[in-house]
Protein backbone atom coordinates (compact mmCIF):
# COMPACT_ATOMS: atom_id res chain seq x y z
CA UNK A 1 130.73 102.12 95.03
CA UNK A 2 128.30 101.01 97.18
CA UNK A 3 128.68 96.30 97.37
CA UNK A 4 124.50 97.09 97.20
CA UNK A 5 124.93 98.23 93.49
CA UNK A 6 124.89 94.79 91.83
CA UNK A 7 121.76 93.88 92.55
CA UNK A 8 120.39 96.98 92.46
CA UNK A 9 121.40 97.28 88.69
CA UNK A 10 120.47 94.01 87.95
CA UNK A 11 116.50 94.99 86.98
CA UNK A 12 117.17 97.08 84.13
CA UNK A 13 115.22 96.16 81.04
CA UNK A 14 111.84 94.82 83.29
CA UNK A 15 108.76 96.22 81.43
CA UNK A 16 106.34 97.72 83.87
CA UNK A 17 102.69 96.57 84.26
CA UNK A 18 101.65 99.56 82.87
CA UNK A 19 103.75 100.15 80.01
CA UNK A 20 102.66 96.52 78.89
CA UNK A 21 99.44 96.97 79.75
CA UNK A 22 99.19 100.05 76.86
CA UNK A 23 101.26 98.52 74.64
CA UNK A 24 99.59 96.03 74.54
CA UNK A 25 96.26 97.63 74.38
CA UNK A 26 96.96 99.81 71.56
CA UNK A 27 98.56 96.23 69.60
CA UNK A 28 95.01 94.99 69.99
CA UNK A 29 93.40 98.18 68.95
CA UNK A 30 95.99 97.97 65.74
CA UNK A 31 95.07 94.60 65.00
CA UNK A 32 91.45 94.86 65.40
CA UNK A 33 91.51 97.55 63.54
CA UNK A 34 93.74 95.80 60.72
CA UNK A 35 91.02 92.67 60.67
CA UNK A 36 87.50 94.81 60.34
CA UNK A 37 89.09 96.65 57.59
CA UNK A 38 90.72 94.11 56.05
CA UNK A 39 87.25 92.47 55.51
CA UNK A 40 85.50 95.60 54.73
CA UNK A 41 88.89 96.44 51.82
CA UNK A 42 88.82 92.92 50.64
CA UNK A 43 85.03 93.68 49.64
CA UNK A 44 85.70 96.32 47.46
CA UNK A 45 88.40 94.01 45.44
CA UNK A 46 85.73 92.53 43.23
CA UNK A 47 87.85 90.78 41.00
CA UNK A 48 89.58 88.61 44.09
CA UNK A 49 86.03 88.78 45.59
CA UNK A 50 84.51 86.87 43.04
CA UNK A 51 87.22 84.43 43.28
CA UNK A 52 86.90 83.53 46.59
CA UNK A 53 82.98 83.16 46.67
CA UNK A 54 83.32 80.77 43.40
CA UNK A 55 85.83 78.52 45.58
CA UNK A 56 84.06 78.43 48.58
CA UNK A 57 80.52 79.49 48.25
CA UNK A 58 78.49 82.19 48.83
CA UNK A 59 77.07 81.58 52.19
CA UNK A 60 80.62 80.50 53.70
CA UNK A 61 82.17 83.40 52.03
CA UNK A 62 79.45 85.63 54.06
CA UNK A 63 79.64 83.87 57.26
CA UNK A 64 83.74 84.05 56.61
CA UNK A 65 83.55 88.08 56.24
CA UNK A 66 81.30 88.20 59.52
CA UNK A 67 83.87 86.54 61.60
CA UNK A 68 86.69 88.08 60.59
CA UNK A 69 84.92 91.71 61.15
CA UNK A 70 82.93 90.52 64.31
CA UNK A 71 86.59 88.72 65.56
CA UNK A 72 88.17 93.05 64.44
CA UNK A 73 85.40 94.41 66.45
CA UNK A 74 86.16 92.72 69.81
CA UNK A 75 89.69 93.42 69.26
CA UNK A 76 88.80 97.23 68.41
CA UNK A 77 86.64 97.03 71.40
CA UNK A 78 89.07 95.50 73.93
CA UNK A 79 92.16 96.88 72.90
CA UNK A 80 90.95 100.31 73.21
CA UNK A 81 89.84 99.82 76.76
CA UNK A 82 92.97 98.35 77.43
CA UNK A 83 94.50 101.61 76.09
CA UNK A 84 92.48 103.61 78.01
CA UNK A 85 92.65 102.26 81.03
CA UNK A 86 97.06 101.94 81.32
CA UNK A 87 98.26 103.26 78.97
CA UNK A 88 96.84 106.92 77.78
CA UNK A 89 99.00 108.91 75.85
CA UNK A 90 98.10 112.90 75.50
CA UNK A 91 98.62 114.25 71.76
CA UNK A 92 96.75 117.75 72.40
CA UNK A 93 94.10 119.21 74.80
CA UNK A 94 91.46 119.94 72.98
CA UNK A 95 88.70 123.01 74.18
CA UNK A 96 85.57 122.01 75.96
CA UNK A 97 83.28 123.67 73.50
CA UNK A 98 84.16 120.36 71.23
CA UNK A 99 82.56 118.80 73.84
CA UNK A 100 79.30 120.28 72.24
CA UNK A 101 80.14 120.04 68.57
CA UNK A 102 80.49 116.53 68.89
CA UNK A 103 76.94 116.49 70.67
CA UNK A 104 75.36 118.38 67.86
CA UNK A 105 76.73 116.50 64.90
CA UNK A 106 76.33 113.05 66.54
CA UNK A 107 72.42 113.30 65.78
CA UNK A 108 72.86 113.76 61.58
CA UNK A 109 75.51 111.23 62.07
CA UNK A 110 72.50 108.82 63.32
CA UNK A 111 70.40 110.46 61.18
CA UNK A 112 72.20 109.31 58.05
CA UNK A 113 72.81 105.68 59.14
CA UNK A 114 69.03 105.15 59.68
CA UNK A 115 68.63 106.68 56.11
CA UNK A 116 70.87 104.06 54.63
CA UNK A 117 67.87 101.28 55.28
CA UNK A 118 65.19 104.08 55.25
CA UNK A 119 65.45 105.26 51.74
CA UNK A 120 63.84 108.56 50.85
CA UNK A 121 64.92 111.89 49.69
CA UNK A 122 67.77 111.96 52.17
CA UNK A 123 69.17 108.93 50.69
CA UNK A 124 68.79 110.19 47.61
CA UNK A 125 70.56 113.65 48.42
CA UNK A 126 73.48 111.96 50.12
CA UNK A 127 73.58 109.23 47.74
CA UNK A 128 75.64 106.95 50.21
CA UNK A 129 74.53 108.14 53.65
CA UNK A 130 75.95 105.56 55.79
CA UNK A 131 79.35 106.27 54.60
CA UNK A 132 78.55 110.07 55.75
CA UNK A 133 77.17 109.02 58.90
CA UNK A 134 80.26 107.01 59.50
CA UNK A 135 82.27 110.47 58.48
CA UNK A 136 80.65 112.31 60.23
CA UNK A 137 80.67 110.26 63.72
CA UNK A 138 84.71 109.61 63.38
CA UNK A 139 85.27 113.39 62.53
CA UNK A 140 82.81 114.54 65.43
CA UNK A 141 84.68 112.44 68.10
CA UNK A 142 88.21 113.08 66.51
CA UNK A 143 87.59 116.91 67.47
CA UNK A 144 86.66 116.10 70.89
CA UNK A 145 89.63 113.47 71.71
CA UNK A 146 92.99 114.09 72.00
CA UNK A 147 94.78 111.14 72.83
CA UNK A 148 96.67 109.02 70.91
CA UNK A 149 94.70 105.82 70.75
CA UNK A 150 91.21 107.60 69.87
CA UNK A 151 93.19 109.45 66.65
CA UNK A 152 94.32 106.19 65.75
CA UNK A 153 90.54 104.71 66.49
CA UNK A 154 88.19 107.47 65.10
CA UNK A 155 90.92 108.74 62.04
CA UNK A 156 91.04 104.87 60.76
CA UNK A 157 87.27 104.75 60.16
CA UNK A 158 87.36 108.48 58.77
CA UNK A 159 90.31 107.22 56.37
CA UNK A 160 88.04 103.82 55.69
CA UNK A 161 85.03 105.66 54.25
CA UNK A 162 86.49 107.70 52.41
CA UNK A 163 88.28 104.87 50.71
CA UNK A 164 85.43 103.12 50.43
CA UNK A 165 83.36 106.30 48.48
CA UNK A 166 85.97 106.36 46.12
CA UNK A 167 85.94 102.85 45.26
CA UNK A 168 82.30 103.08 44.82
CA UNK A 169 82.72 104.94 41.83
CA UNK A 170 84.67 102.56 40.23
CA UNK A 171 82.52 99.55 40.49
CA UNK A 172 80.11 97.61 38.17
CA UNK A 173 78.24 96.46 40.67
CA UNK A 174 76.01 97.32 43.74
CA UNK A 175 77.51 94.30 46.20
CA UNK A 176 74.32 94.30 48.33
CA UNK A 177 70.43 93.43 47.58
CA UNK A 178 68.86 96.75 46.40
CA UNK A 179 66.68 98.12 49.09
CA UNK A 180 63.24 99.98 47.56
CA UNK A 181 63.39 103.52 47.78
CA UNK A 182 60.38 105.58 49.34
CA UNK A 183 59.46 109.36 49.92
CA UNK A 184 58.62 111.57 53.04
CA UNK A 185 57.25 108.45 55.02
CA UNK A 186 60.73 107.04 54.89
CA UNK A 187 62.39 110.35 55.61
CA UNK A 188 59.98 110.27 58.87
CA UNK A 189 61.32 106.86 60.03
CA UNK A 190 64.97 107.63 59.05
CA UNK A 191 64.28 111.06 61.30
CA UNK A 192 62.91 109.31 63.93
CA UNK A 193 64.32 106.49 64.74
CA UNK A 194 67.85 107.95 64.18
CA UNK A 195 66.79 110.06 66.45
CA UNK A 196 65.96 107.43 69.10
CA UNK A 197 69.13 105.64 68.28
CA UNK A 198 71.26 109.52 68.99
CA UNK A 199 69.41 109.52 72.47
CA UNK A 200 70.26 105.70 73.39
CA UNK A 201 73.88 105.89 72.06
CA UNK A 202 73.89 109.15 74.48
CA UNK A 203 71.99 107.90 77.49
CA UNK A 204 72.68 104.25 77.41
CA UNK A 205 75.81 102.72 75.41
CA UNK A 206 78.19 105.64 76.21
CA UNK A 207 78.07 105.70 79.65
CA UNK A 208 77.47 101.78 79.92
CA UNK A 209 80.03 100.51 77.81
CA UNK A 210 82.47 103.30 77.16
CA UNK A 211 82.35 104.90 80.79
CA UNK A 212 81.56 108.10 79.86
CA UNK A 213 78.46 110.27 79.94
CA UNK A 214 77.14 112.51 77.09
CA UNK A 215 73.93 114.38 78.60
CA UNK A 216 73.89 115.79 81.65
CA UNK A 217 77.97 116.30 82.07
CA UNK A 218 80.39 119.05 81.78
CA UNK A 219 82.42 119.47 78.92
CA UNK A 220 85.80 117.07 79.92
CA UNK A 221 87.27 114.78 77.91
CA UNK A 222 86.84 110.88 78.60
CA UNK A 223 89.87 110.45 80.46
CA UNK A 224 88.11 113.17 83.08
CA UNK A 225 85.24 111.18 83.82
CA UNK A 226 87.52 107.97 84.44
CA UNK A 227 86.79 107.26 87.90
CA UNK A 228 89.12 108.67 90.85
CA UNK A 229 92.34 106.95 90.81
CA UNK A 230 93.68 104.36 93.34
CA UNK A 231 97.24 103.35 94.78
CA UNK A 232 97.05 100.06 92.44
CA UNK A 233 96.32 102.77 89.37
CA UNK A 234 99.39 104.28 90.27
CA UNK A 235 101.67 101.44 91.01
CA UNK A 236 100.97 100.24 87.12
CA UNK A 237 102.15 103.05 86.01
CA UNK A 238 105.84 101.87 86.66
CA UNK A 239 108.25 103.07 83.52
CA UNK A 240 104.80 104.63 81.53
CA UNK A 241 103.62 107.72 81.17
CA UNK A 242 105.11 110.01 83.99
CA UNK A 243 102.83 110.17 87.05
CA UNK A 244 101.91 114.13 87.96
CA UNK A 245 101.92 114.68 91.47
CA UNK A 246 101.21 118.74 93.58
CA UNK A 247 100.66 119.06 96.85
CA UNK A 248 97.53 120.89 97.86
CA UNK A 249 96.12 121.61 101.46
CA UNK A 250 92.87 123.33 100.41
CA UNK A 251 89.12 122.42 98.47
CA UNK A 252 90.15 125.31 95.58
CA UNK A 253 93.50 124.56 94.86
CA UNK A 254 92.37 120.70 94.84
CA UNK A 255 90.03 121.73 92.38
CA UNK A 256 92.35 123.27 89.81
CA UNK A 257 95.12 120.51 90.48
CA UNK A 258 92.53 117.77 90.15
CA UNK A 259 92.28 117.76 86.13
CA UNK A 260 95.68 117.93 85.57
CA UNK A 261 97.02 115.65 88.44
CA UNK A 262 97.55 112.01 88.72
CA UNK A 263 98.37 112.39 92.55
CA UNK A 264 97.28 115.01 95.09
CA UNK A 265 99.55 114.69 98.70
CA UNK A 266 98.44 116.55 101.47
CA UNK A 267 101.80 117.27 102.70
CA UNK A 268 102.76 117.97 106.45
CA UNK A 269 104.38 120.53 104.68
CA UNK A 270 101.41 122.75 105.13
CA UNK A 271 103.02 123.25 108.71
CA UNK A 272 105.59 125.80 106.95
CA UNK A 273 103.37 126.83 104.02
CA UNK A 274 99.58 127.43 105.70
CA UNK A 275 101.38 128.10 109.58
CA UNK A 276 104.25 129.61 109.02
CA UNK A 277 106.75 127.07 111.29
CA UNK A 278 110.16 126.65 110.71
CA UNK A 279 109.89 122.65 110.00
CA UNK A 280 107.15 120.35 109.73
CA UNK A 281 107.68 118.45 113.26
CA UNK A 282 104.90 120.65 115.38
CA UNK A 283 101.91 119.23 112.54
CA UNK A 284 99.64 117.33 114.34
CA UNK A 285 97.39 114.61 112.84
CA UNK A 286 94.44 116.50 113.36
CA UNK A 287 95.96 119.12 111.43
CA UNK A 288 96.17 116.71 108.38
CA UNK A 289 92.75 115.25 108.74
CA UNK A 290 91.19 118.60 108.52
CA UNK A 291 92.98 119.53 105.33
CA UNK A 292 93.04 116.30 103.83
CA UNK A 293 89.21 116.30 103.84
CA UNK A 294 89.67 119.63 102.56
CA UNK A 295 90.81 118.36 99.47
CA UNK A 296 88.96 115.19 99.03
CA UNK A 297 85.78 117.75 99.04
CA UNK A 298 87.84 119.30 96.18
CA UNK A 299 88.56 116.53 93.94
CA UNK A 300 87.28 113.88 92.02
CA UNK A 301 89.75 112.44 90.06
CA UNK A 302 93.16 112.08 91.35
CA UNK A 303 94.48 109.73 94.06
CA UNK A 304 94.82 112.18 97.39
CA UNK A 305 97.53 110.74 99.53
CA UNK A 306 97.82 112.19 102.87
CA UNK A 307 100.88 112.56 104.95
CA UNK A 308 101.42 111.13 108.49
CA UNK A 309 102.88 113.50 110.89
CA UNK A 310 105.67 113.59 112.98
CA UNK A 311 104.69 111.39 116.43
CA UNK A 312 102.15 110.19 114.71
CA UNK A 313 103.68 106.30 113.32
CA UNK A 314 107.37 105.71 114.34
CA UNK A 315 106.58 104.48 117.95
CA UNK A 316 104.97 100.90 116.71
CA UNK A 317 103.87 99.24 114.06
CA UNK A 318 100.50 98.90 115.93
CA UNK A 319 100.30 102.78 116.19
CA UNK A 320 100.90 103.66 112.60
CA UNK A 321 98.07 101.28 111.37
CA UNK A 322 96.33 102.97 114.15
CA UNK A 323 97.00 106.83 112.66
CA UNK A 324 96.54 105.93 109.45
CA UNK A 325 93.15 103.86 109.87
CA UNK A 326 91.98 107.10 111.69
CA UNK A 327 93.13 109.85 108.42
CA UNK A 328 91.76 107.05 106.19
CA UNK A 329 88.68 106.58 107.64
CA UNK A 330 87.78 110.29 108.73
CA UNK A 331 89.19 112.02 105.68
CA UNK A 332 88.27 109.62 102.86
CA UNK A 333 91.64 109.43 101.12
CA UNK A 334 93.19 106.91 99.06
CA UNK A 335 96.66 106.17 101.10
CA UNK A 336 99.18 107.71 103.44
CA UNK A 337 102.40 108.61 103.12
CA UNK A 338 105.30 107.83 105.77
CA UNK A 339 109.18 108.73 106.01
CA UNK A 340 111.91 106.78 106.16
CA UNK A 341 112.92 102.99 104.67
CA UNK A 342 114.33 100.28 106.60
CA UNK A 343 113.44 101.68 109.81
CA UNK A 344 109.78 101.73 108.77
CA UNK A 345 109.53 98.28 106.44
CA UNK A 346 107.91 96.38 109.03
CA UNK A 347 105.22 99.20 109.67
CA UNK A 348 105.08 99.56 106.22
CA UNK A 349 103.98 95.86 105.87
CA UNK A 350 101.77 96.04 109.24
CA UNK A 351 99.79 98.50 107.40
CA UNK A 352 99.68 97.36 104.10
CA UNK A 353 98.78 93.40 105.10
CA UNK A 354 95.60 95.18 106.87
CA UNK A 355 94.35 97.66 104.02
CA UNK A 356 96.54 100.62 104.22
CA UNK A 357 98.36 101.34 100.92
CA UNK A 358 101.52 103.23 101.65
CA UNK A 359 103.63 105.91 100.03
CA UNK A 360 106.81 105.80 101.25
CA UNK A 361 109.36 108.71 101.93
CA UNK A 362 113.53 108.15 101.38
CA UNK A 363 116.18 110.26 101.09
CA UNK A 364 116.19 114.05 102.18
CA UNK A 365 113.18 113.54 104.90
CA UNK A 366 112.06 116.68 106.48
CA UNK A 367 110.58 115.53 109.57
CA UNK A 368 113.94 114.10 110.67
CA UNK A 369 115.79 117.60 110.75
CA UNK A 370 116.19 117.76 114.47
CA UNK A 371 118.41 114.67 113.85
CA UNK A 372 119.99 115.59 110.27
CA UNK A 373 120.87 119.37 111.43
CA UNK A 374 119.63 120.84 107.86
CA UNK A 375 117.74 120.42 104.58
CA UNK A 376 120.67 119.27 102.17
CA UNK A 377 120.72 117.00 99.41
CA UNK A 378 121.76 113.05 100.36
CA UNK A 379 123.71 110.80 98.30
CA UNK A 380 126.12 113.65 96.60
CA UNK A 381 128.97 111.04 97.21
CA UNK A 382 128.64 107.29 95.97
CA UNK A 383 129.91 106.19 99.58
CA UNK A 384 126.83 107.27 100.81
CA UNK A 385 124.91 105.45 98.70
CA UNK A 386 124.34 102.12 99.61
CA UNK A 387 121.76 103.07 102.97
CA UNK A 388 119.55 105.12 100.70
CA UNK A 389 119.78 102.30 97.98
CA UNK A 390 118.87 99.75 100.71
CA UNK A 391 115.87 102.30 102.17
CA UNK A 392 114.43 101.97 98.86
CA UNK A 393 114.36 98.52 98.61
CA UNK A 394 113.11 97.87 101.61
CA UNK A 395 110.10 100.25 100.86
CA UNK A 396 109.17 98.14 97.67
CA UNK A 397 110.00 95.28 99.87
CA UNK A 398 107.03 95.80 102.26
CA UNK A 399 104.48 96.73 99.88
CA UNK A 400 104.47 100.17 99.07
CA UNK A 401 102.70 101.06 96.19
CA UNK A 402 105.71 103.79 95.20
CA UNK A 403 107.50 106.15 96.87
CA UNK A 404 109.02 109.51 96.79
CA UNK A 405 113.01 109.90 96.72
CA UNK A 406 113.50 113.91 98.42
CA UNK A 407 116.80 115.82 97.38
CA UNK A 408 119.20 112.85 96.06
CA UNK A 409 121.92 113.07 93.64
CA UNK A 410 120.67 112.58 90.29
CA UNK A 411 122.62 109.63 89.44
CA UNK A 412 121.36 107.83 92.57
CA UNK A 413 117.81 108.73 92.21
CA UNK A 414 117.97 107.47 88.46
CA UNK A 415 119.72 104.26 90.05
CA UNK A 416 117.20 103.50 92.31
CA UNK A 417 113.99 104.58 89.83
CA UNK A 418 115.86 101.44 87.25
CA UNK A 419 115.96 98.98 90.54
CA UNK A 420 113.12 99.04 92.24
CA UNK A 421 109.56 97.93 91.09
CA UNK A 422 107.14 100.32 92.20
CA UNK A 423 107.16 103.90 90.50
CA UNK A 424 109.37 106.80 91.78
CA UNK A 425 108.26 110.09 92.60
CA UNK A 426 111.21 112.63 92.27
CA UNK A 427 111.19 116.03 94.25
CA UNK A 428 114.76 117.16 93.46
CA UNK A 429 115.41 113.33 92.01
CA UNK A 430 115.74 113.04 88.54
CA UNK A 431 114.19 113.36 85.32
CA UNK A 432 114.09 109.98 85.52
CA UNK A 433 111.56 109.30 87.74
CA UNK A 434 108.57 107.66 87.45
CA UNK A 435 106.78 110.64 88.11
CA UNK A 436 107.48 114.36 89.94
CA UNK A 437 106.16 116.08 92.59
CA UNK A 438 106.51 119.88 93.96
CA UNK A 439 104.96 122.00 96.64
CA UNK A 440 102.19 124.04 94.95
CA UNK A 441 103.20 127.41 96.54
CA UNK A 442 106.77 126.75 95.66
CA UNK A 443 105.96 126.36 92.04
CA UNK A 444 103.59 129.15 91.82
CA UNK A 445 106.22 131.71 93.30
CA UNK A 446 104.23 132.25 96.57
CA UNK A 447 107.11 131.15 99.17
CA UNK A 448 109.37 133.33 100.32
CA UNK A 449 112.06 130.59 99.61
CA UNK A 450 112.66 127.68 97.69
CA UNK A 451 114.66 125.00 96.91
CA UNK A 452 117.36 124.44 94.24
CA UNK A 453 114.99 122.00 92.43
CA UNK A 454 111.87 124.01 92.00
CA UNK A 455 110.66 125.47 88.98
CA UNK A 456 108.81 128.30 89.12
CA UNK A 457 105.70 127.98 86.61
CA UNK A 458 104.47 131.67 87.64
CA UNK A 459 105.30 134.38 89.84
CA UNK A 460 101.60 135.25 91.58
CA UNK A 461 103.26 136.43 94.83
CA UNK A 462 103.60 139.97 93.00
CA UNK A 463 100.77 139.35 91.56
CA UNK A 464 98.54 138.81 94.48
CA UNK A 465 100.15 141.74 96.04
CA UNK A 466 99.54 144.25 93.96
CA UNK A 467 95.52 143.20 93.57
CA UNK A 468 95.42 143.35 97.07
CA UNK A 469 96.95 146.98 96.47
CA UNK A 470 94.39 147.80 94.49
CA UNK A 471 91.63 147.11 96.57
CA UNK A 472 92.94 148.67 99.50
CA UNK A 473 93.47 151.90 97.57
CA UNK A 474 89.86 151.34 96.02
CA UNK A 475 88.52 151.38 100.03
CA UNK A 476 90.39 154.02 101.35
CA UNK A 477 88.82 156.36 98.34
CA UNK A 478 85.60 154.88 98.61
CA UNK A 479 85.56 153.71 95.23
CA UNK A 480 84.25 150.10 95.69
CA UNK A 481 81.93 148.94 96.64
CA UNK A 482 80.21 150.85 93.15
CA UNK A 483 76.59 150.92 92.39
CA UNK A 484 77.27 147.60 90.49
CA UNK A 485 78.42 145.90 93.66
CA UNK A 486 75.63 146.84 95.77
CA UNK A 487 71.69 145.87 95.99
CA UNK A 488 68.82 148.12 95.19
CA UNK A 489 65.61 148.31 97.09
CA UNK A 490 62.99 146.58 94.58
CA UNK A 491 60.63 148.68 93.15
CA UNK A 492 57.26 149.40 94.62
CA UNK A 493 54.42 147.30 93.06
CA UNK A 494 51.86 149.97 91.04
């Protein structure tokens, strides 16, 4: 074994940034949550109500029950955002037309709150229309939410009023000032100004305070309209949820990748997949600043990382800044990506000190193939460990905000992933990386060959083929373009 193993071990057990970060967002959510409910449950225990108002007075008593919910409400409120912002966790995907159910029944739901003060015939239909209104808004965002903490959020007040309508029943008193009940005029007001509340809940408090926009957006789920992601977004992910990571070189494929994908790489691998060379050491950095503007065009969401070519970095730390300031500044892009660890620490650094977050590259690293003689796996005996453990380290070292570990021996890539601080990104790693990447074509059966650690998701190659087939045979009979396909002269005006 490798005498850099010790220390290398020595980090298991650190909780990342980001795992804390949602734990402890979705404790706060929990305890809010536990607090403005325990108020609002405590109300409907008349007996022990009663109690506690005869000991301390009526007005205390009130002001008690405000604080306690207004003290569950900032909880509720900060805890969630907490969640939302490190530590989202994915329950199911629900469709987009939820997106415009929720819409819809978010105006009763406003509706019936206003009618709760504004007693008319709707109150008296509903008999407890706030309660509904409350229903009817948790249910409403519970179809349109999928995630963990907003089941948790929206299902607790769903669960809460329909506690509360049961206890209702049951007691001997109304707990709260009678309000006088009216006719059509109140109807009027309850219509309108739940109305007016609907439109600023839509227009101003959603997209204000929660970050999200109702009116005027496509149908995505809040965690789509979270604004594109950034290197530091990525390095708190450490030991959370795994980070998804695709290559892309194109505005399309950008497009589909960028809903589902944490990370988008513009890899110099588009040499061999878009060209057609043997190895990725003929890419030139023009190459990568077209297509890496190619896919920043694409996307919206996900951090786009963009490879730095062979000839392009190694000479000086001077030139690397120098390359990557030029891909950053012409191509928009969050960070770059660079091979190789020790060798590269100090550039690393250079870079990082003066803007540049890095990605760095250890392990199996294509670009040095002249020197390796072929693509094969590293680390597949522990004596060759300790250089590829000391690569790593020296890329977390120097600032990189993670890096990607290429073709290593599963228990070394796992190793490594429990050592070092900044998240791992495993393409032929281990499960046990912080994250996984693949080339797009690979995974999509579109290369001719690929490596022991791809997965094919789908086999379009045949696919693609035999469309293309079709069309072909479709020309050569003249059979498209058909009368559907083509334009008609417009008709004569009479």
């Amino acid at each position: 074994m490798a005498s850099t193993g010790g220390a290398l071990g020595s980090r298991r057990g650190v909780m990342s940034p980001s795992l804390a970060g949602g734990r402890m967002g979705l404790a706060l959510l929990v305890l809010g949550l536990a607090g403005f409910f325990g108020a609002h449950v405590f109300v409907t225990l008349r007996t022990a109500r009663g109690e506690l108002i005869e000991r301390i007075g009526e007005g205390p008593y009130k002001g008690l029950m405000a604080l306690v919910s207004l003290a569950g409400l900032i909880l509720i409120g900060y805890g969630f955002g907490q969640y939302r912002a490190t530590g989202w966790i994915d329950v199911w995907s629900p469709p987009p037309w939820t997106y415009y159910v929720t819409q819809i029944l978010m105006w009763p739901a406003s509706i019936f709150v206003v009618a709760a003060y504004s007693r008319g015939n709707i109150w008296r239909a509903l008999k407890h229309p706030m309660l509904i209104g409350v229903k009817t808004w948790a249910a409403a965002h519970l179809i349109s939410n999928g995630d963990f903490g907003s089941i948790v959020l929206f299902g607790s007040f769903l669960v809460w009023a329909g506690y509360d309508r049961m206890t209702l029943k049951h007691r001997s008193d109304p707990g709260a000032p009678a309000i006088p009940v009216g006719g059509h005029r109140n109807d009027t007001i309850a219509l309108v100004v739940g109305t007016i509340l609907y439109l600023a809940l839509g227009f101003i408090f959603h997209p204000l305070v929660i970050g999200v926009a109702v009116f005027g957006s496509s149908p995505m789920s809040a965690r789509d309209e979270i604004k594109r992601l950034t290197a530091p977004d990525i390095r708190a992910r450490k030991g959370g949820e795994p980070i998804v990571c695709l290559t892309s070189y194109h505005a399309h494929t950008a497009r589909l990748l960028d809903r589902h994908c944490d990370l988008i790489l513009v890899g110099d691998s588009l040499g061999m997949v878009m060209h057609g060379l043997e190895t990725t050491v003929p890419v030139t950095l023009d190459m990568m600043i077209l297509q890496g503007l190619a896919v920043m065009r694409g996307s919206k969401r996900a951090l786009v990382v963009v490879d730095m070519p062979f000839g392009s970095y190694e000479a000086s730390k001077e030139q690397a800044f120098m390359s990557a300031a030029r891909v950053m500044k012409e191509t928009g892009c969050g960070a770059i990506k660079v091979e190789g660890g020790r060798r590269m620490a100090e550039s690393i650094a250079f870079m990082v000190e003066r803007g540049v977050p890095v990605m760095g590259h250890i392990g199996l690293t294509p670009q040095s193939i002249n020197t390796i003689g072929s693509f094969r796996a590293q680390g597949r005996d522990e004596s060759d460990w300790g250089p590829i453990e000391e690569d790593a380290r020296a890329v977390a070292q120097a600032g990189a905000f993670s890096v990607v570990i290429e073709a290593v021996a599963e228990p070394l890539a796992r190793r490594i992933t429990a050592a070092v601080e900044i998240p791992t990104i495993g393409i032929g790693g281990s499960v046990a990386c912080d994250g996984q990447i693949l080339v797009l074509e690979d995974m999509l059966g579109l290369s001719p060959r690929v490596p022991k650690f791809v997965k094919c998701y789908a086999e379009l190659g045949p696919s693609i083929e035999a469309a293309v087939a079709a069309y072909a045979a479709d020309v050569r009979a003249r059979a498209f373009p058909a009368t559907e396909h083509v334009y008609p002269l417009r008709a004569k005006a009479k």
